[in-house]
Protein backbone atom coordinates (compact mmCIF):
# COMPACT_ATOMS: atom_id res chain seq x y z
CA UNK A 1 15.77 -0.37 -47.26
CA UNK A 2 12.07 -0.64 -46.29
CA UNK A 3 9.34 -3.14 -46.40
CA UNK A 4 6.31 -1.28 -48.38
CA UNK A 5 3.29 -2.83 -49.02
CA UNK A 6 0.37 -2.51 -50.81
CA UNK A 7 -3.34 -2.77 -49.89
CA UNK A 8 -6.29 -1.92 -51.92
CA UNK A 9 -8.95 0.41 -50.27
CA UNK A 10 -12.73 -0.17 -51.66
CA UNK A 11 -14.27 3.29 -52.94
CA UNK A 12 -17.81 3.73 -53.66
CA UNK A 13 -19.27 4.55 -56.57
CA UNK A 14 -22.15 7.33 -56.50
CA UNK A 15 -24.36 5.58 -58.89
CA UNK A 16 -23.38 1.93 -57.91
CA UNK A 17 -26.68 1.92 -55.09
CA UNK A 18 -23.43 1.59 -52.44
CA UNK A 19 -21.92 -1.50 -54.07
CA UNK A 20 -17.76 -1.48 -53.36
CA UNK A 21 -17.18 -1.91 -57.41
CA UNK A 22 -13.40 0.39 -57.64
CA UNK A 23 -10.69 -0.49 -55.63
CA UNK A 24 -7.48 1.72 -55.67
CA UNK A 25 -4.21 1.14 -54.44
CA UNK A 26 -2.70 2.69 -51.45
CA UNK A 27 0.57 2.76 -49.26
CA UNK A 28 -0.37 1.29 -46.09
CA UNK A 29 3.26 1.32 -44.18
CA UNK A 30 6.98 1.31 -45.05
CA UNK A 31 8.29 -1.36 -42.07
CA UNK A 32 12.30 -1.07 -40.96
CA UNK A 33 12.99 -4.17 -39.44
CA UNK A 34 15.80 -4.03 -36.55
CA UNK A 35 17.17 -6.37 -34.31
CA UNK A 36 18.85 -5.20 -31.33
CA UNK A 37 21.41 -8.05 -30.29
CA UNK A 38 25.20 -8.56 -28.01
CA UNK A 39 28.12 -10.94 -28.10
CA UNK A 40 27.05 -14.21 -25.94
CA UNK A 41 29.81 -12.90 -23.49
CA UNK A 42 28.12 -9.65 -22.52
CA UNK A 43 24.79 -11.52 -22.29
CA UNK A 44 24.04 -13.40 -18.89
CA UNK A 45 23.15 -16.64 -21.19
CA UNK A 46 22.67 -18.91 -17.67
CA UNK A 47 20.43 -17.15 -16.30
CA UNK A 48 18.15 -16.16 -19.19
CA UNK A 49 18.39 -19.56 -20.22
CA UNK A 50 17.37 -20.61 -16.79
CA UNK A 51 14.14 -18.69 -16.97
CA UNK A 52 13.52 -19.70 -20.61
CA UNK A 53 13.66 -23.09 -19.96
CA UNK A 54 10.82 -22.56 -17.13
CA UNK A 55 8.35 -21.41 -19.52
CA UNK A 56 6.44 -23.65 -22.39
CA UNK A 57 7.30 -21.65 -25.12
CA UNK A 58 11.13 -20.29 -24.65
CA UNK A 59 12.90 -18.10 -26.76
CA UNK A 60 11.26 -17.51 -30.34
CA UNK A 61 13.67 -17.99 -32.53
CA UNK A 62 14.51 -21.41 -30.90
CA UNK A 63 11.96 -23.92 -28.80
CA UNK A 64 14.22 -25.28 -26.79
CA UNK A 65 17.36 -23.00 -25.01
CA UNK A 66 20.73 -23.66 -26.43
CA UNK A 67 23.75 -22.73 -25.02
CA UNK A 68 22.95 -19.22 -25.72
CA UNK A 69 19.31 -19.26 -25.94
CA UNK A 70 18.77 -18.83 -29.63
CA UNK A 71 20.55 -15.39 -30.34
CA UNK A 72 23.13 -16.60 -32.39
CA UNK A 73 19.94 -17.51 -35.04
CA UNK A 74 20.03 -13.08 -35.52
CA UNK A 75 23.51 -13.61 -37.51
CA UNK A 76 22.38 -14.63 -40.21
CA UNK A 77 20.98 -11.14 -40.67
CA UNK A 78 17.14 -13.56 -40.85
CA UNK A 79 14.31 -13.87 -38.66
CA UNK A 80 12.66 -17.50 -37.62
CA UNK A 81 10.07 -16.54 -40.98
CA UNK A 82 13.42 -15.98 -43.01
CA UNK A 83 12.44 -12.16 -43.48
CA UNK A 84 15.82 -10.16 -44.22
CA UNK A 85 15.60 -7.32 -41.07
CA UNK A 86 17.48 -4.11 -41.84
CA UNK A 87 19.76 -3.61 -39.79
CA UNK A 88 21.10 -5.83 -36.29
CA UNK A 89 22.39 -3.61 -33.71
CA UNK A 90 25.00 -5.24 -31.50
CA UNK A 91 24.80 -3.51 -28.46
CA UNK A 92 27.90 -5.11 -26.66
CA UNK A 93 29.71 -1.91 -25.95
CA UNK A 94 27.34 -0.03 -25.25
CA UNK A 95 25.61 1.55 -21.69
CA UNK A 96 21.90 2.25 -21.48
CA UNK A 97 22.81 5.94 -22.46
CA UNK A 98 24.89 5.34 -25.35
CA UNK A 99 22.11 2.90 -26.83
CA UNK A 100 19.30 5.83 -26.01
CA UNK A 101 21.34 8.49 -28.01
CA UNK A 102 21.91 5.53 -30.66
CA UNK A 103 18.50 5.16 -31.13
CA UNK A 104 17.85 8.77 -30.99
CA UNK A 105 20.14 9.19 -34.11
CA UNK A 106 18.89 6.59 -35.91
CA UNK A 107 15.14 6.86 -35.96
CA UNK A 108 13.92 10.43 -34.42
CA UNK A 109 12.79 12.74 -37.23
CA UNK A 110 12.29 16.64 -36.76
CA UNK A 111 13.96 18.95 -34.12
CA UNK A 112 14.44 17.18 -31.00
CA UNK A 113 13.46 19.96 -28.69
CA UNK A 114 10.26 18.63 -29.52
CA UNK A 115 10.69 15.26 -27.93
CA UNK A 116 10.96 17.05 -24.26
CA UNK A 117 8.07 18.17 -22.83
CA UNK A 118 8.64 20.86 -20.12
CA UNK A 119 5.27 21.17 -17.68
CA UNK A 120 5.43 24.04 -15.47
CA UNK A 121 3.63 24.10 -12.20
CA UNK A 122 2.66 26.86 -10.11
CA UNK A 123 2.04 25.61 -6.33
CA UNK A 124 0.89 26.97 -2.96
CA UNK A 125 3.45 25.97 0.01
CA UNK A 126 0.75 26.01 2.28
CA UNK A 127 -0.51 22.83 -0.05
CA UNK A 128 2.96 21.11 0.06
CA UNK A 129 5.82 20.67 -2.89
CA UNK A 130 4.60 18.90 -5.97
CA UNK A 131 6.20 15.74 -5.77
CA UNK A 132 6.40 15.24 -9.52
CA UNK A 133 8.71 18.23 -9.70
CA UNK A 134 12.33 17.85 -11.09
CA UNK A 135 13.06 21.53 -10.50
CA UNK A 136 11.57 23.94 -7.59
CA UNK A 137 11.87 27.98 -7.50
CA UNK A 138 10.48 29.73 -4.03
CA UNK A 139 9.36 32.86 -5.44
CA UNK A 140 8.41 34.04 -2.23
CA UNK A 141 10.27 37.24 -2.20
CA UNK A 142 8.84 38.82 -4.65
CA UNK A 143 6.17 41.53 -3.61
CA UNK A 144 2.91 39.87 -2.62
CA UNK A 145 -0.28 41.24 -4.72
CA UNK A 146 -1.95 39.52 -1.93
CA UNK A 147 -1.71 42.20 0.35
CA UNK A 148 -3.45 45.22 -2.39
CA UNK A 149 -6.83 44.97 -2.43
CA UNK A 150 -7.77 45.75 -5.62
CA UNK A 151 -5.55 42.59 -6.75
CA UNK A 152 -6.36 40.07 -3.89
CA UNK A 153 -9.30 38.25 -5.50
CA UNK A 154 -7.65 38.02 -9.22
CA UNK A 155 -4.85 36.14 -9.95
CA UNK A 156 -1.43 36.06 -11.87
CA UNK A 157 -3.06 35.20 -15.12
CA UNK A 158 -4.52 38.69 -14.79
CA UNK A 159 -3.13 41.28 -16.39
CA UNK A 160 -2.94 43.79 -13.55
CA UNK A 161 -1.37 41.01 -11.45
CA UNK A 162 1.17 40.21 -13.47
CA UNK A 163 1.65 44.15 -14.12
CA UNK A 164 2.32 44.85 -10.64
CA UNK A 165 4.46 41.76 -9.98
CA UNK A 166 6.28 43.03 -13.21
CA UNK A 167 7.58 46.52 -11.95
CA UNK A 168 9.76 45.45 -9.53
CA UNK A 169 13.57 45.01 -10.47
CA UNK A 170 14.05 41.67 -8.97
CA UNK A 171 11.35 39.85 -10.91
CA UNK A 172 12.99 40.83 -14.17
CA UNK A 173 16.42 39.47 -12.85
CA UNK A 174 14.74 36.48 -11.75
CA UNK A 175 12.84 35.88 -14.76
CA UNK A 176 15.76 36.41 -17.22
CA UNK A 177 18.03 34.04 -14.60
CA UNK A 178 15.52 31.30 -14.59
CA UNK A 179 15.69 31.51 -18.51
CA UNK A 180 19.35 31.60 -19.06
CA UNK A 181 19.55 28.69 -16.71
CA UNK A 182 16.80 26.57 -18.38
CA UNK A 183 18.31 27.24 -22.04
CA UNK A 184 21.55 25.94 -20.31
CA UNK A 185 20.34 23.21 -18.97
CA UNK A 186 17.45 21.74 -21.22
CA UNK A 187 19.87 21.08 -24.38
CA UNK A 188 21.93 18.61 -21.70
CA UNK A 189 18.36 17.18 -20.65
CA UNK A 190 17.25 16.98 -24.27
CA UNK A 191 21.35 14.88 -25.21
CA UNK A 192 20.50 12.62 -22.10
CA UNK A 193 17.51 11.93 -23.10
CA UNK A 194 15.30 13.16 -20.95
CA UNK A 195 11.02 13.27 -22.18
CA UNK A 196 9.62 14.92 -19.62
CA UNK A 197 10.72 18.31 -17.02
CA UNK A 198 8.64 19.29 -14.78
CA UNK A 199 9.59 22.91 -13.54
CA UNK A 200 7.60 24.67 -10.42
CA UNK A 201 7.48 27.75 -9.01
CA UNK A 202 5.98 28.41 -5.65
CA UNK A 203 4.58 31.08 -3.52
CA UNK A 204 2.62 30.93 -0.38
CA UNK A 205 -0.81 30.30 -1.69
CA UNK A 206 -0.47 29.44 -5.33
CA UNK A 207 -2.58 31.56 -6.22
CA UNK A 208 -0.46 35.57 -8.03
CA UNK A 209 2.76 35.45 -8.20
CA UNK A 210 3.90 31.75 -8.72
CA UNK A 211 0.99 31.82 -11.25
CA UNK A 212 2.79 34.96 -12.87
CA UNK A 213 6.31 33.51 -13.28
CA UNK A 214 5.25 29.85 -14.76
CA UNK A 215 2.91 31.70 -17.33
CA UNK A 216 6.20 33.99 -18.09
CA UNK A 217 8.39 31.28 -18.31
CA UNK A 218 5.81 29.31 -20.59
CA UNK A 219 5.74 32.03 -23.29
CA UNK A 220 9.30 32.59 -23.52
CA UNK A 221 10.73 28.96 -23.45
CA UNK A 222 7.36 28.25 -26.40
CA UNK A 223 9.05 31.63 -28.37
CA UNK A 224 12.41 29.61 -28.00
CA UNK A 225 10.43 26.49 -30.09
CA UNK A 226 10.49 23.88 -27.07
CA UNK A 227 7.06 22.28 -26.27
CA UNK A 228 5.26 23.41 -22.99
CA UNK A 229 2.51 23.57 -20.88
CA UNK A 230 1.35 25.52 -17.79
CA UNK A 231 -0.27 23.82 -14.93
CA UNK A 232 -2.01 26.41 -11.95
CA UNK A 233 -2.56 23.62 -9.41
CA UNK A 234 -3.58 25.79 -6.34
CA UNK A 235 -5.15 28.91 -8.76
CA UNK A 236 -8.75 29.45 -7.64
CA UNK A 237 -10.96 28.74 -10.90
């Protein structure tokens, strides 16, 4: 059951010299009114009531704190205006994860890989560990482009970079381990909750093959249908 109501937008009329003379009707929101509420004896009433009572305006469905601060006034399923809300959630048995995946269920639309945004970060150790990072790979063993001439002043977005980090046995194994890991683990991070991964690879200047792997990793994880973006923080520009 939703709330819909109705505004009327002002149109102007070509001939009218500008004057607002048609008005038509349009949708301007459907409102779902909930109330998230708990049984007085999950709810530390003293001590809200306390605080409440400290304050000039209190609780607002009651001026002045009652024995349990006003939030019995939600049971009649009415808000201090008398507005019918839609739905009162009583959250006494649940824990801060169970009332995330509640919530989750009840009002997320579309596929919910698209509610976790997965940032990966390519880093320099010489520059230090991104401290934002949930996850860190050293991808220092594989074969440094630094050291071949031709590819020292590019950099892993290049294709000859990433061609000759490519060849070598162990990136492939590394690059289809890293995926099988993160399409085990980002289904768990998506259940839990979880909005934001940040996933970084480092090598010892930031600059070929850390670069490589985080732009390899961003293509296949965005073929998969999750949402994700590269960040080269030690790349020269």
């Amino acid at each position: 059951m939703f709330e819909t109501r109705r505004i009327h937008r002002a149109t102007r009329n070509p001939g009218s010299g500008g004057r607002f003379v048609k008005f038509r009707a349009v949708r301007k929101r459907d409102i779902h009114w909930t109330y998230i509420s708990a049984r007085n004896q999950y709810i530390a009433v003293g001590q809200q009531c306390r605080r409440l009572a400290r304050t000039s305006r209190g609780h607002h469905t009651n001026r002045r704190p009652s024995a349990s601060c006003g939030i019995v006034n939600l049971g009649t399923g009415k808000d201090r205006t008398g507005r019918k809300v839609n739905r009162i959630v009583d959250t006494s048995s649940y824990n801060v994860h169970q009332l995330r995946s509640y919530i989750q269920q009840k009002f997320e639309r579309g596929d919910t890989a698209g509610n976790l945004l997965i940032s990966l970060i390519s880093f320099g150790y010489k520059n230090g560990v991104p401290q934002e990072a949930d996850l860190v790979f050293d991808v220092r063993f594989l074969p440094n482009p630094h050291f071949v001439p031709a590819l020292r002043p590019l950099t892993g977005r290049h294709p000859k970079v990433a061609a000759y980090v490519r060849q070598f046995p162990q990136t492939g194994e590394f690059l289809e381990r890293i995926t099988q890991l993160l399409h085990f683990l980002l289904p768990h991070y998506i259940k839990e909750g979880k909005s934001n991964l940040t996933v970084a690879f480092g090598c010892t200047g930031g600059q070929h093959r850390s670069v490589m792997v985080a732009e390899e990793v961003r293509k296949r994880l965005a073929r998969e249908g999750y949402e994700v973006k590269s960040v080269h923080r030690d790349m020269p520009h």
